[in-house]
N, C-alpha and C. Protein backbone atom coordinates (compact mmCIF):
# COMPACT_ATOMS: atom_id res chain seq x y z
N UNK A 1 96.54 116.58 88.73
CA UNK A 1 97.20 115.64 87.85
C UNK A 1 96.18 114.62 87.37
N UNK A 2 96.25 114.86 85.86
CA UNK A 2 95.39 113.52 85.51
C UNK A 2 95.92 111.97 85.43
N UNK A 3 94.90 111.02 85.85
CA UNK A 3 96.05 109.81 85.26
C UNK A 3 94.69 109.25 84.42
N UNK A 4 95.82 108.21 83.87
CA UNK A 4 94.86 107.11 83.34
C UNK A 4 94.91 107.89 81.48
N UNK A 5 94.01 107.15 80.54
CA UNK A 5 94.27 107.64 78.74
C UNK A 5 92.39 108.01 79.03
N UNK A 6 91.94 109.26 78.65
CA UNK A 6 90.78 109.94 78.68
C UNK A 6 90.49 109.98 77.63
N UNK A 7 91.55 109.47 76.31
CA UNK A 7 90.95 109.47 74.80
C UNK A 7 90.31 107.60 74.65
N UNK A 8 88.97 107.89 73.70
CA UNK A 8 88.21 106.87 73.82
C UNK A 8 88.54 105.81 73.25
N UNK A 9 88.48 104.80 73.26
CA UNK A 9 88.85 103.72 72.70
C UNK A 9 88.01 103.11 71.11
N UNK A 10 88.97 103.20 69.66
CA UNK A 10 88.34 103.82 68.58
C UNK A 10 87.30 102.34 68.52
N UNK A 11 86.53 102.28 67.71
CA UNK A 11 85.15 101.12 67.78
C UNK A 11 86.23 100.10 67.13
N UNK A 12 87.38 100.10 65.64
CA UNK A 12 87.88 98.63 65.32
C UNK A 12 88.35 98.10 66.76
N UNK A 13 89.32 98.93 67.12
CA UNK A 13 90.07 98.36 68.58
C UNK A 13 89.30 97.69 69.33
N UNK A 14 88.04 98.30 69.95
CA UNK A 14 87.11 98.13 70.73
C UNK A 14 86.68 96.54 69.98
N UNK A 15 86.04 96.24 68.78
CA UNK A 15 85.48 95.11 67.81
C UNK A 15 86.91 93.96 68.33
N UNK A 16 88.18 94.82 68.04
CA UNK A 16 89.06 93.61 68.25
C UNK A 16 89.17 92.79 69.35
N UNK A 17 89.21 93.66 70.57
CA UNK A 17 89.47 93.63 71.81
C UNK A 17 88.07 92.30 72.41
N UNK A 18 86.92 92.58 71.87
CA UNK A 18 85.78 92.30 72.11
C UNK A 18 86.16 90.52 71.59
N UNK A 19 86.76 90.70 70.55
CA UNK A 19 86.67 89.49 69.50
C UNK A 19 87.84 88.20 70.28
N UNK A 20 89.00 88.78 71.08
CA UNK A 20 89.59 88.05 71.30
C UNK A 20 89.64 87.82 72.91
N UNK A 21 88.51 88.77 73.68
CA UNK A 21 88.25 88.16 75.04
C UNK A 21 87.27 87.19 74.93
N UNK A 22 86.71 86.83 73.69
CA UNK A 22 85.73 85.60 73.80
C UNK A 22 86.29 84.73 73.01
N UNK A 23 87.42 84.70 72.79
CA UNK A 23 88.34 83.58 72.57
C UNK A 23 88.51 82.40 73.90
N UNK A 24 88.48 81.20 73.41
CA UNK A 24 89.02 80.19 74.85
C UNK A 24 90.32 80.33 74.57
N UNK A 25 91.01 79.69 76.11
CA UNK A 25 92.77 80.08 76.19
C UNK A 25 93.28 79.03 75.66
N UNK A 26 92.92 78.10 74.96
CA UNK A 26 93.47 76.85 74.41
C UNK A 26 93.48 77.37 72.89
N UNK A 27 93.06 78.69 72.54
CA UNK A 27 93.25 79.15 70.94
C UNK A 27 94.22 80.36 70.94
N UNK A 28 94.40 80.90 71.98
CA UNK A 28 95.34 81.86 72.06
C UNK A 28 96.74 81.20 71.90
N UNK A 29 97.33 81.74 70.66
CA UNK A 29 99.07 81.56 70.58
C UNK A 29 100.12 81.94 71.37
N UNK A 30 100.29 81.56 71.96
CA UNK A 30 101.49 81.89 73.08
C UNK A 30 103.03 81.71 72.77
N UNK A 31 103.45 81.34 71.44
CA UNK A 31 104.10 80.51 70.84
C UNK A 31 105.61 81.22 71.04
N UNK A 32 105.30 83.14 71.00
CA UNK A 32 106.07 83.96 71.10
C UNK A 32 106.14 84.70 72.25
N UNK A 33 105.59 84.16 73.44
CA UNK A 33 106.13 84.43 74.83
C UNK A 33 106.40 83.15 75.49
N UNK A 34 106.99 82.57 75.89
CA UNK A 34 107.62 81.02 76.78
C UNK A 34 106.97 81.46 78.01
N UNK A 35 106.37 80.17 78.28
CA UNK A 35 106.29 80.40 79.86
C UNK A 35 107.03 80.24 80.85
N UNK A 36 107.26 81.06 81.99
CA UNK A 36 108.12 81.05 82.81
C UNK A 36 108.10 80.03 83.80
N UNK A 37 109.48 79.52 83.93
CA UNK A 37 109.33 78.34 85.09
C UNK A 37 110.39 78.44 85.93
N UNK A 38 110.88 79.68 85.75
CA UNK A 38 112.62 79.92 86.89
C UNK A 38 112.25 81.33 87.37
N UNK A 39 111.86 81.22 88.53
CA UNK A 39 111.07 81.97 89.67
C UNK A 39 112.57 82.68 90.25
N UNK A 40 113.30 82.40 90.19
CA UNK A 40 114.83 82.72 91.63
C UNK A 40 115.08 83.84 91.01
N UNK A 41 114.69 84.42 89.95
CA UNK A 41 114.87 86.08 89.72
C UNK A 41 114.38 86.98 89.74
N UNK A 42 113.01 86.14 89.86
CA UNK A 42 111.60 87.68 90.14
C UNK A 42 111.59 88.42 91.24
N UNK A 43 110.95 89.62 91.65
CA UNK A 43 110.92 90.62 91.89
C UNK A 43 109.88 91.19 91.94
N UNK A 44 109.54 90.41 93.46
CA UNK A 44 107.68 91.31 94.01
C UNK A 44 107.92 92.56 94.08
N UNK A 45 106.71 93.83 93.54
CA UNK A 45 106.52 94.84 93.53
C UNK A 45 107.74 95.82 92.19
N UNK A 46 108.54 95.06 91.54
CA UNK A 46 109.62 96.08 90.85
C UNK A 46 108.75 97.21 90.51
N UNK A 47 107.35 97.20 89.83
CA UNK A 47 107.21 98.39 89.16
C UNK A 47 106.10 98.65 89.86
N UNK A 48 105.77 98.34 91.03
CA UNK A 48 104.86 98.66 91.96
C UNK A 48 105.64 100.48 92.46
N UNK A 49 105.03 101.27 92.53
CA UNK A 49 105.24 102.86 92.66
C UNK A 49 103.91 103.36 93.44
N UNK A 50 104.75 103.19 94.48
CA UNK A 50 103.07 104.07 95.55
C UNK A 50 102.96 105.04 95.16
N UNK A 51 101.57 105.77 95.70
CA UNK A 51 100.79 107.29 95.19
C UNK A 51 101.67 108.15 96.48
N UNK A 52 102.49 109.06 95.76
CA UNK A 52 102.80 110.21 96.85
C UNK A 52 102.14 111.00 97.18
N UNK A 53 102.74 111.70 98.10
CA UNK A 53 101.52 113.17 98.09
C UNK A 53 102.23 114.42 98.50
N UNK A 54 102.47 115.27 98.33
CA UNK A 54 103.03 116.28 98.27
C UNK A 54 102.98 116.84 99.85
N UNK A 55 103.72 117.17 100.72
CA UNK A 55 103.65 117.50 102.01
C UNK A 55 104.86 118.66 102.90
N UNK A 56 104.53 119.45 103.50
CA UNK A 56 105.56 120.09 104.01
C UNK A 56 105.48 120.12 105.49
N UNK A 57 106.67 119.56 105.65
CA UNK A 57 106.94 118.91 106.85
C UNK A 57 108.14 119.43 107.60
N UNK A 58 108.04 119.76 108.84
CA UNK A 58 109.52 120.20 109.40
C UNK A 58 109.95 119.50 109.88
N UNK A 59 111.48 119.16 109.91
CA UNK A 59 112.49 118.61 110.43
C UNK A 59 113.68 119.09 110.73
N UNK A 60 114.26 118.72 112.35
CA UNK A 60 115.43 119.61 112.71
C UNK A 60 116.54 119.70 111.38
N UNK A 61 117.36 120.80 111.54
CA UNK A 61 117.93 121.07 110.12
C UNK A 61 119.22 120.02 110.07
N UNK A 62 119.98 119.64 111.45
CA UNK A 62 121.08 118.58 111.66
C UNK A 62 120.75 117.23 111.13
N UNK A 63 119.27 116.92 110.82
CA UNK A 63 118.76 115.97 110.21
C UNK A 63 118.62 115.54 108.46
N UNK A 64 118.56 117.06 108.20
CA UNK A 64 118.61 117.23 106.91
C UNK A 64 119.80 117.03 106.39
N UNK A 65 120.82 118.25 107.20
CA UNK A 65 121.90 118.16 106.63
C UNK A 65 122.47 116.29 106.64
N UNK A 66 122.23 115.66 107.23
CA UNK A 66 122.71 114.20 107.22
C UNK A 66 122.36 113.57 106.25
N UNK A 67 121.01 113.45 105.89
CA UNK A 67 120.60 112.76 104.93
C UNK A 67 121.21 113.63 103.51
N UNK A 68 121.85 114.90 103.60
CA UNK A 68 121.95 115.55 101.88
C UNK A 68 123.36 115.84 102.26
N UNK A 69 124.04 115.20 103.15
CA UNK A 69 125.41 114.86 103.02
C UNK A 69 125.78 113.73 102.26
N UNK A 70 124.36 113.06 101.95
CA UNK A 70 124.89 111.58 100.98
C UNK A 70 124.76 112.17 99.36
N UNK A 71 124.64 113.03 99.22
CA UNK A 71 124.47 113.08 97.88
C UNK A 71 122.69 113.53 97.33
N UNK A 72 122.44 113.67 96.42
CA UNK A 72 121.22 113.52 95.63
C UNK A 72 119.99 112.52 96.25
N UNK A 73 119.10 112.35 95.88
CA UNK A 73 117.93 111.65 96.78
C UNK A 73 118.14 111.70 97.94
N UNK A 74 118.09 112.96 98.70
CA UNK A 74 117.81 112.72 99.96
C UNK A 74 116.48 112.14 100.73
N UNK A 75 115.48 113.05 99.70
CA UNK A 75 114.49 112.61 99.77
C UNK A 75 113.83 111.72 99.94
N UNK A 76 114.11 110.73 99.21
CA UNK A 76 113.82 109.23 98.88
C UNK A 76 114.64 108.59 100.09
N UNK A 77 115.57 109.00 100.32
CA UNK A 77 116.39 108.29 101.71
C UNK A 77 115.61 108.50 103.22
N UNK A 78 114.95 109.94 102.85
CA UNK A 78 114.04 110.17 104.09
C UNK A 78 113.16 109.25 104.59
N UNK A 79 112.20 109.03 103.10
CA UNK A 79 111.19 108.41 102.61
C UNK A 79 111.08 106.92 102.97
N UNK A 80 112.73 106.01 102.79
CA UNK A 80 112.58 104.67 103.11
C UNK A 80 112.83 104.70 104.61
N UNK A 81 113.98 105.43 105.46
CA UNK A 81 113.86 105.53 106.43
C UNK A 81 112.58 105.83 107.64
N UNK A 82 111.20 106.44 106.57
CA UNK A 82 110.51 106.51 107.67
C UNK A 82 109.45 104.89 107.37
N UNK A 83 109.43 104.62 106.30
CA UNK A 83 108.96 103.42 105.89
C UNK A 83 109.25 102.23 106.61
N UNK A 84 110.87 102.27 106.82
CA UNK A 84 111.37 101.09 107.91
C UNK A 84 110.70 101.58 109.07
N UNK A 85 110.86 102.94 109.71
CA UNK A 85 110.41 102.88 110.98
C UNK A 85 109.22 102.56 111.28
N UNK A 86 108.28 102.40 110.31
CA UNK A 86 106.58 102.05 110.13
C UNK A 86 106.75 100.65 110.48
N UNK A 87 107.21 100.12 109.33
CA UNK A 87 107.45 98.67 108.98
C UNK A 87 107.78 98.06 110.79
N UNK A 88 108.43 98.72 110.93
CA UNK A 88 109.57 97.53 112.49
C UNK A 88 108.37 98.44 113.74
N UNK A 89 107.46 99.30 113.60
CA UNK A 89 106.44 99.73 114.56
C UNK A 89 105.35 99.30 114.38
N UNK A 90 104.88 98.84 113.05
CA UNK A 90 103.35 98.39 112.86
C UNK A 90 102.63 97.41 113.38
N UNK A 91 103.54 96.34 114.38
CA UNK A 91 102.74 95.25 114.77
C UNK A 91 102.87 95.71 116.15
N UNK A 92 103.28 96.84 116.51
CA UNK A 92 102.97 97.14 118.24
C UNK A 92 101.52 98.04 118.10
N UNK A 93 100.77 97.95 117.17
CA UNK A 93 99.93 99.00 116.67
C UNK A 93 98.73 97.96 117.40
């Protein structure tokens, strides 16, 4: 899987890009984004998405069936469940 854009960045873009990181921040218009000053709704990590990795793993099948008795994403239910168990074990480490 590739990530990341492997197509090059064209030279105006590049000229522009160049032109307005040597701008000072007292010339940059901000006029059409407000700055934020009401914190009580944010949301550390929302689009934070860890790197998975593809793995095959056995687990008794009475286990399975539990978690895909809830429906759809079992997976992901596996996934936070072993995350908590990390989380509430990592400082006996």
């Amino acid at each position: 899987m590739k990530k990341g854009n492997s197509d090059p960045i064209p030279a105006d873009l590049l000229a522009e890009l160049k032109a307005l990181e040597s701008l000072p921040d007292s010339d940059i218009d901000l006029s059409d984004s407000p700055e934020v000053t009401l914190w009580s709704e944010a949301a550390r990590g929302k689009y934070y998405r860890p790197v998975k990795q593809l793995l095959s793993v056995r687990l008794d099948a009475d286990l399975i069936d539990w978690f895909k008795a809830s429906g759809s994403g079992y997976q992901t239910r596996i996934n936070a469940a072993l995350r908590e168990f990390v989380l509430r074990h990592q400082t006996r480490l």
